[in-house]
C-alpha atoms as a PDB file:
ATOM      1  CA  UNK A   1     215.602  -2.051 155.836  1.00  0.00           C
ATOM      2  CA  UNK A   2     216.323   1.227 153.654  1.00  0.00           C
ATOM      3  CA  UNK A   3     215.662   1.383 150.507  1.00  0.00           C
ATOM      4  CA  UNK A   4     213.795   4.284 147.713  1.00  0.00           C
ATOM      5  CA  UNK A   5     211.809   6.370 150.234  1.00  0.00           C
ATOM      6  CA  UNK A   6     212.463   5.056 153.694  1.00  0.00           C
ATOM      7  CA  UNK A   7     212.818   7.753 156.319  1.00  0.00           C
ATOM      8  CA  UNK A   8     210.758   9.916 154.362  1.00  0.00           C
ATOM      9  CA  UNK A   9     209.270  12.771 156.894  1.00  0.00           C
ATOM     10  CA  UNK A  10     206.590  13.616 154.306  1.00  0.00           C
ATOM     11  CA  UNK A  11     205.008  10.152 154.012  1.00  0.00           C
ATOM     12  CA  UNK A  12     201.537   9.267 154.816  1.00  0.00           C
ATOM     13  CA  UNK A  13     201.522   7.474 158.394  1.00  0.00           C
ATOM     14  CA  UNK A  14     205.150   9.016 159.420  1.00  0.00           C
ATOM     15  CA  UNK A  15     205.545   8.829 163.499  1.00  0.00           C
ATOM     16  CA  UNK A  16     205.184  12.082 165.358  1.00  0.00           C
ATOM     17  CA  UNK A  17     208.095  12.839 166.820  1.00  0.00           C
ATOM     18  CA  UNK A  18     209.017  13.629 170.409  1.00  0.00           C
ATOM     19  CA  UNK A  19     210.627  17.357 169.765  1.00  0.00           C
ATOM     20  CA  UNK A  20     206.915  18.301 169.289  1.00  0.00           C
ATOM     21  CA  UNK A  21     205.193  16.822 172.543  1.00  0.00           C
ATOM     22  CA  UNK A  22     205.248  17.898 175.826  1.00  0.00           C
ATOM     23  CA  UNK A  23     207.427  15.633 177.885  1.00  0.00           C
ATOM     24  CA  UNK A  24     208.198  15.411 181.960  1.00  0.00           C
ATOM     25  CA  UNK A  25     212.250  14.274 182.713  1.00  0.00           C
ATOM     26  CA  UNK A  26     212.931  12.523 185.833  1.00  0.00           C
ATOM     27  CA  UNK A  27     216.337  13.336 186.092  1.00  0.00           C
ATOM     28  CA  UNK A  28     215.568  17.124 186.653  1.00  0.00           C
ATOM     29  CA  UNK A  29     213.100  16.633 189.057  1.00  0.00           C
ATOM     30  CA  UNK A  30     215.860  14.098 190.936  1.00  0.00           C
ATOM     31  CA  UNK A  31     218.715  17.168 190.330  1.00  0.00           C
ATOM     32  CA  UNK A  32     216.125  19.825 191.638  1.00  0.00           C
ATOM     33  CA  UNK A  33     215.346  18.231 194.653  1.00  0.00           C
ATOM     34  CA  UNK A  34     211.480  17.497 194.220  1.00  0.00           C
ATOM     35  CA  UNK A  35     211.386  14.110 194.679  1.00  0.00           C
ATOM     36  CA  UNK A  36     210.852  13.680 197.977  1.00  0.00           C
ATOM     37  CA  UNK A  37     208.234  12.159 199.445  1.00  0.00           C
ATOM     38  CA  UNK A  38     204.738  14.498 200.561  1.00  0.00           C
ATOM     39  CA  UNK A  39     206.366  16.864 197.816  1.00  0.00           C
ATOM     40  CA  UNK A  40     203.834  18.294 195.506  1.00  0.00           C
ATOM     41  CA  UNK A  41     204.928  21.207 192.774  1.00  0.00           C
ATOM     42  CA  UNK A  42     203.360  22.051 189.617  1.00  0.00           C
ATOM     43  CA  UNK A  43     205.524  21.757 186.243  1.00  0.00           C
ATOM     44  CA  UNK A  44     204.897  24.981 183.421  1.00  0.00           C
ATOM     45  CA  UNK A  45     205.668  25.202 179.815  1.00  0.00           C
ATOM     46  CA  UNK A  46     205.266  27.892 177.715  1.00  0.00           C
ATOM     47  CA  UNK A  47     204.894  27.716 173.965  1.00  0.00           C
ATOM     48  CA  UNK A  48     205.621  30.371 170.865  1.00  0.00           C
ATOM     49  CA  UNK A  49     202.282  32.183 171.364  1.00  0.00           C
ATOM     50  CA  UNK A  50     202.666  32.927 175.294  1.00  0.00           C
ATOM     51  CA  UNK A  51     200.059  30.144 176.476  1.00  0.00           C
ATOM     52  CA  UNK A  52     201.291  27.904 179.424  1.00  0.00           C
ATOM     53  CA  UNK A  53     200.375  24.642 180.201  1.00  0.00           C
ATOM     54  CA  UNK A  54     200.972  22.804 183.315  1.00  0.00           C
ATOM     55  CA  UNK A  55     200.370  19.746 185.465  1.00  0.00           C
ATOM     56  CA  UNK A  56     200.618  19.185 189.164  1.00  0.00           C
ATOM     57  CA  UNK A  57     202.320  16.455 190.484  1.00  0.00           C
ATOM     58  CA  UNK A  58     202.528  14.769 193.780  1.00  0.00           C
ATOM     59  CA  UNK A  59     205.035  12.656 195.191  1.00  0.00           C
ATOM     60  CA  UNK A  60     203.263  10.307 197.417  1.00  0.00           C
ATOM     61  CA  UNK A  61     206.370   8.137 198.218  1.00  0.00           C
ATOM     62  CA  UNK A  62     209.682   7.569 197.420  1.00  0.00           C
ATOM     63  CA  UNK A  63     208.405   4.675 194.835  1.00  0.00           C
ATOM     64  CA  UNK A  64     205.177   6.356 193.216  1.00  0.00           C
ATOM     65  CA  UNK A  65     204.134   9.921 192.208  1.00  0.00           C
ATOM     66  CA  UNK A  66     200.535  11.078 191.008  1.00  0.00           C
ATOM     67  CA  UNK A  67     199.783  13.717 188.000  1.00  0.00           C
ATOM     68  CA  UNK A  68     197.121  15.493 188.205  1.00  0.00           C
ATOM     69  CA  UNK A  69     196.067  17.666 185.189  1.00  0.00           C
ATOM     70  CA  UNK A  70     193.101  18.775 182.597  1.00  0.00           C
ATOM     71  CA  UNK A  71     193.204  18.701 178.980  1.00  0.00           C
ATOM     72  CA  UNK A  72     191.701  18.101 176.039  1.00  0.00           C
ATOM     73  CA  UNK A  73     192.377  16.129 173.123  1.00  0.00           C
ATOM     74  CA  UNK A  74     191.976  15.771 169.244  1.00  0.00           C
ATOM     75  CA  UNK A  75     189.436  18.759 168.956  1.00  0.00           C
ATOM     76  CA  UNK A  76     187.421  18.070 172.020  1.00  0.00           C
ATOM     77  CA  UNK A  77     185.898  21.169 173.097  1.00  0.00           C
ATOM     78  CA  UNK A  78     185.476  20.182 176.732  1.00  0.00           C
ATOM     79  CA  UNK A  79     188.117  19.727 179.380  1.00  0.00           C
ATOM     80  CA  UNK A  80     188.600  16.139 181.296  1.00  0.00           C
ATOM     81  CA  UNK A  81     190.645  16.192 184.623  1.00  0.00           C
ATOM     82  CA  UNK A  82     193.094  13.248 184.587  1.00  0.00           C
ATOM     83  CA  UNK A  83     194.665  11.763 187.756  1.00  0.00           C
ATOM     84  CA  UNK A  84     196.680   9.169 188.119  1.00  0.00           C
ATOM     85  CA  UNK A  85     199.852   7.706 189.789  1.00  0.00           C
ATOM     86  CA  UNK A  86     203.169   6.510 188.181  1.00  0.00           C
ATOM     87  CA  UNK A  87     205.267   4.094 189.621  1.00  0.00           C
ATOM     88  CA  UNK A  88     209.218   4.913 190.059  1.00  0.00           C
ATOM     89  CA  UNK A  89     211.809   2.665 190.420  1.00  0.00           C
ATOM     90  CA  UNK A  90     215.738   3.070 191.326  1.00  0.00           C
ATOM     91  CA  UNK A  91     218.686   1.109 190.263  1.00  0.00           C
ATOM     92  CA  UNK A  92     222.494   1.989 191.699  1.00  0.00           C
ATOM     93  CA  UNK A  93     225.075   3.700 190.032  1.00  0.00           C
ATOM     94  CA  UNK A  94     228.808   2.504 189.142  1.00  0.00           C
ATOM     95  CA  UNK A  95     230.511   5.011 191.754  1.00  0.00           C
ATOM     96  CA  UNK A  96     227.690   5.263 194.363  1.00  0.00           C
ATOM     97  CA  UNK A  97     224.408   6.895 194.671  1.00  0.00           C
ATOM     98  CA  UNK A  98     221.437   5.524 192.917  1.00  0.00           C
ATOM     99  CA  UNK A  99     218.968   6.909 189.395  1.00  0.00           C
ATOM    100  CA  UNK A 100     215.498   7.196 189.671  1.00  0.00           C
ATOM    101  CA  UNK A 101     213.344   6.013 186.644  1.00  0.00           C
ATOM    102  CA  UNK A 102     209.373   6.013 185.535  1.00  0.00           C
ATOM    103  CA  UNK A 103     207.858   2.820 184.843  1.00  0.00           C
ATOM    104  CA  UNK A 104     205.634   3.750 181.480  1.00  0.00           C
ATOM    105  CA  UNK A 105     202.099   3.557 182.930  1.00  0.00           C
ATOM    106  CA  UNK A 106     201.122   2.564 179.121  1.00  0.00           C
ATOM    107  CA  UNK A 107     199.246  -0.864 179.340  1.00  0.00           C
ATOM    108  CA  UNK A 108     201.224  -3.672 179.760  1.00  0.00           C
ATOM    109  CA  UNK A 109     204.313  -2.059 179.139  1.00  0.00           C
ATOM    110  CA  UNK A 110     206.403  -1.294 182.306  1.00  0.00           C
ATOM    111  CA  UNK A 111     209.915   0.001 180.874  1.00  0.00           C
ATOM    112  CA  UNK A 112     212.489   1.972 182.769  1.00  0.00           C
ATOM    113  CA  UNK A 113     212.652   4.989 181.149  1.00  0.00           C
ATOM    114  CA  UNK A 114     213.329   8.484 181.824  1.00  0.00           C
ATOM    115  CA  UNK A 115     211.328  10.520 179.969  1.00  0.00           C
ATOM    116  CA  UNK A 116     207.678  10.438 179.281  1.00  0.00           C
ATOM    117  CA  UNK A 117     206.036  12.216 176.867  1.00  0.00           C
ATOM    118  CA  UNK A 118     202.430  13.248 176.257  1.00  0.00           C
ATOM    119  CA  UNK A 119     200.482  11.295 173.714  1.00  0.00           C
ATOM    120  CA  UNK A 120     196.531  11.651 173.376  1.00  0.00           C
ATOM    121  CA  UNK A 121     195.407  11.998 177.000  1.00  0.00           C
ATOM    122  CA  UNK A 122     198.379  10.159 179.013  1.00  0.00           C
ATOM    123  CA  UNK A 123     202.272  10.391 179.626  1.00  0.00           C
ATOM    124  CA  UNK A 124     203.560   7.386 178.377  1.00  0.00           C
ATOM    125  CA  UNK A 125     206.909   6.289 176.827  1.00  0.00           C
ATOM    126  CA  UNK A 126     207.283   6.956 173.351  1.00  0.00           C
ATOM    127  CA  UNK A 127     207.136   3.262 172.371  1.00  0.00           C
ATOM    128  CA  UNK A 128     203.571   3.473 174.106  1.00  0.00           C
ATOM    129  CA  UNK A 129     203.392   6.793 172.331  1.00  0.00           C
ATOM    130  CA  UNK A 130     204.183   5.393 168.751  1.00  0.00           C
ATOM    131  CA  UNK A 131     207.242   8.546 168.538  1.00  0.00           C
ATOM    132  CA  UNK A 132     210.209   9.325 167.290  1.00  0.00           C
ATOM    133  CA  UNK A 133     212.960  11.382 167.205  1.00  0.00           C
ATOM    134  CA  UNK A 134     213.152  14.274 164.636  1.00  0.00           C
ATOM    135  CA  UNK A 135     216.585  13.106 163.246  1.00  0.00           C
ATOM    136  CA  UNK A 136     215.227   9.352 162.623  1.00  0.00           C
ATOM    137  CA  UNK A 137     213.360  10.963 159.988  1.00  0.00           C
ATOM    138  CA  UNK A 138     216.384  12.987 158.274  1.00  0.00           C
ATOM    139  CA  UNK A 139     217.907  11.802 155.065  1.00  0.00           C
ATOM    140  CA  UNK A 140     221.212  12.144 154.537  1.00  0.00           C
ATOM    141  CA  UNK A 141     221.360  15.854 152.619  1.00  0.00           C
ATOM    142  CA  UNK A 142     219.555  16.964 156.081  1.00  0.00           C
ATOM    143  CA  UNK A 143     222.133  15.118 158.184  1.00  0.00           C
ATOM    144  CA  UNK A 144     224.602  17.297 156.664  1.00  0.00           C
ATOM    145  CA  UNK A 145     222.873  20.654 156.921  1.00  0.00           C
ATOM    146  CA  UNK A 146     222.487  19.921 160.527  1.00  0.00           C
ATOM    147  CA  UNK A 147     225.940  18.889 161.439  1.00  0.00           C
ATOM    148  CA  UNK A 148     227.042  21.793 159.325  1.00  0.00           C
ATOM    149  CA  UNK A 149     224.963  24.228 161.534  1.00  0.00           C
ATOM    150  CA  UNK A 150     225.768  22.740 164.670  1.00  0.00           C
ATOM    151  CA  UNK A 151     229.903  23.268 163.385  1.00  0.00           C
ATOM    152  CA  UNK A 152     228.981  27.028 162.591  1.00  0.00           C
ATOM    153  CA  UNK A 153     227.483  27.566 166.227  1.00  0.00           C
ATOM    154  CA  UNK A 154     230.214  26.430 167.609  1.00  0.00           C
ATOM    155  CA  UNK A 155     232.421  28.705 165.787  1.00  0.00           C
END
């Protein structure tokens, strides 16, 4: 591990990182109240240029929700609808209550997580979704410039 070039952001075959996709968080929709079951709401983001995008989703119980949505993909000129369900699961927490997680609908994976992010045509997890994290590509001179900044916004 390490070594002359690892971590490189400018290599050929360097992950895409998360920061860059689109990405649904199940602990908002828990903290906003639109998880409950026979729910259905539609989810917006807005990018630089002042295009939206958005996907409607249905909570069909208190154990599975189902996206509905159209896009297109890699250059495709035509739009596909896309509908399918994601299963939740819930797991207690150390001073009461409980946290609700996706299972990643990618095949044959199944982990708890609580993000998904959009990769190709599907939200998946971003093992599924071969991402990473911007800073998992920094080297050590952009460590520093970013700690740095984040020290002058605080001041």
């Amino acid at each position: 591990m390490g070594g002359i070039g690892s971590g490189n952001r400018y290599r050929y075959g360097a992950k895409n990182t998360v920061e860059g996709r689109t990405s649904l968080d199940i602990n908002r929709w828990a903290r906003d109240g639109y998880l409950t079951a026979g729910r259905s709401f539609s989810w917006q983001w807005t990018w630089g240029d002042g295009s939206t995008s958005n996907i409607n989703v249905r909570v069909e119980s208190a154990w599975t929700i189902r996206l509905i949505y159209r896009t297109r993909s890699g250059g495709e000129m035509d739009w596909t609808d896309v509908d399918y369900s994601i299963q939740l699961t819930r797991t207690p927490c150390r001073f009461g209550g409980e946290r609700t997680w996706f299972l990643c609908p990618g095949r044959g994976c199944g982990r708890r997580v609580a993000k998904l992010y959009c990769a190709g045509r599907y939200y998946v997890c971003r093992h599924c979704g071969d991402l990473a994290y911007s800073s998992q590509r920094e080297d050590a001179g952009d460590r520093a410039l970013r700690r740095a900044q984040a020290i002058r916004k605080k001041l």
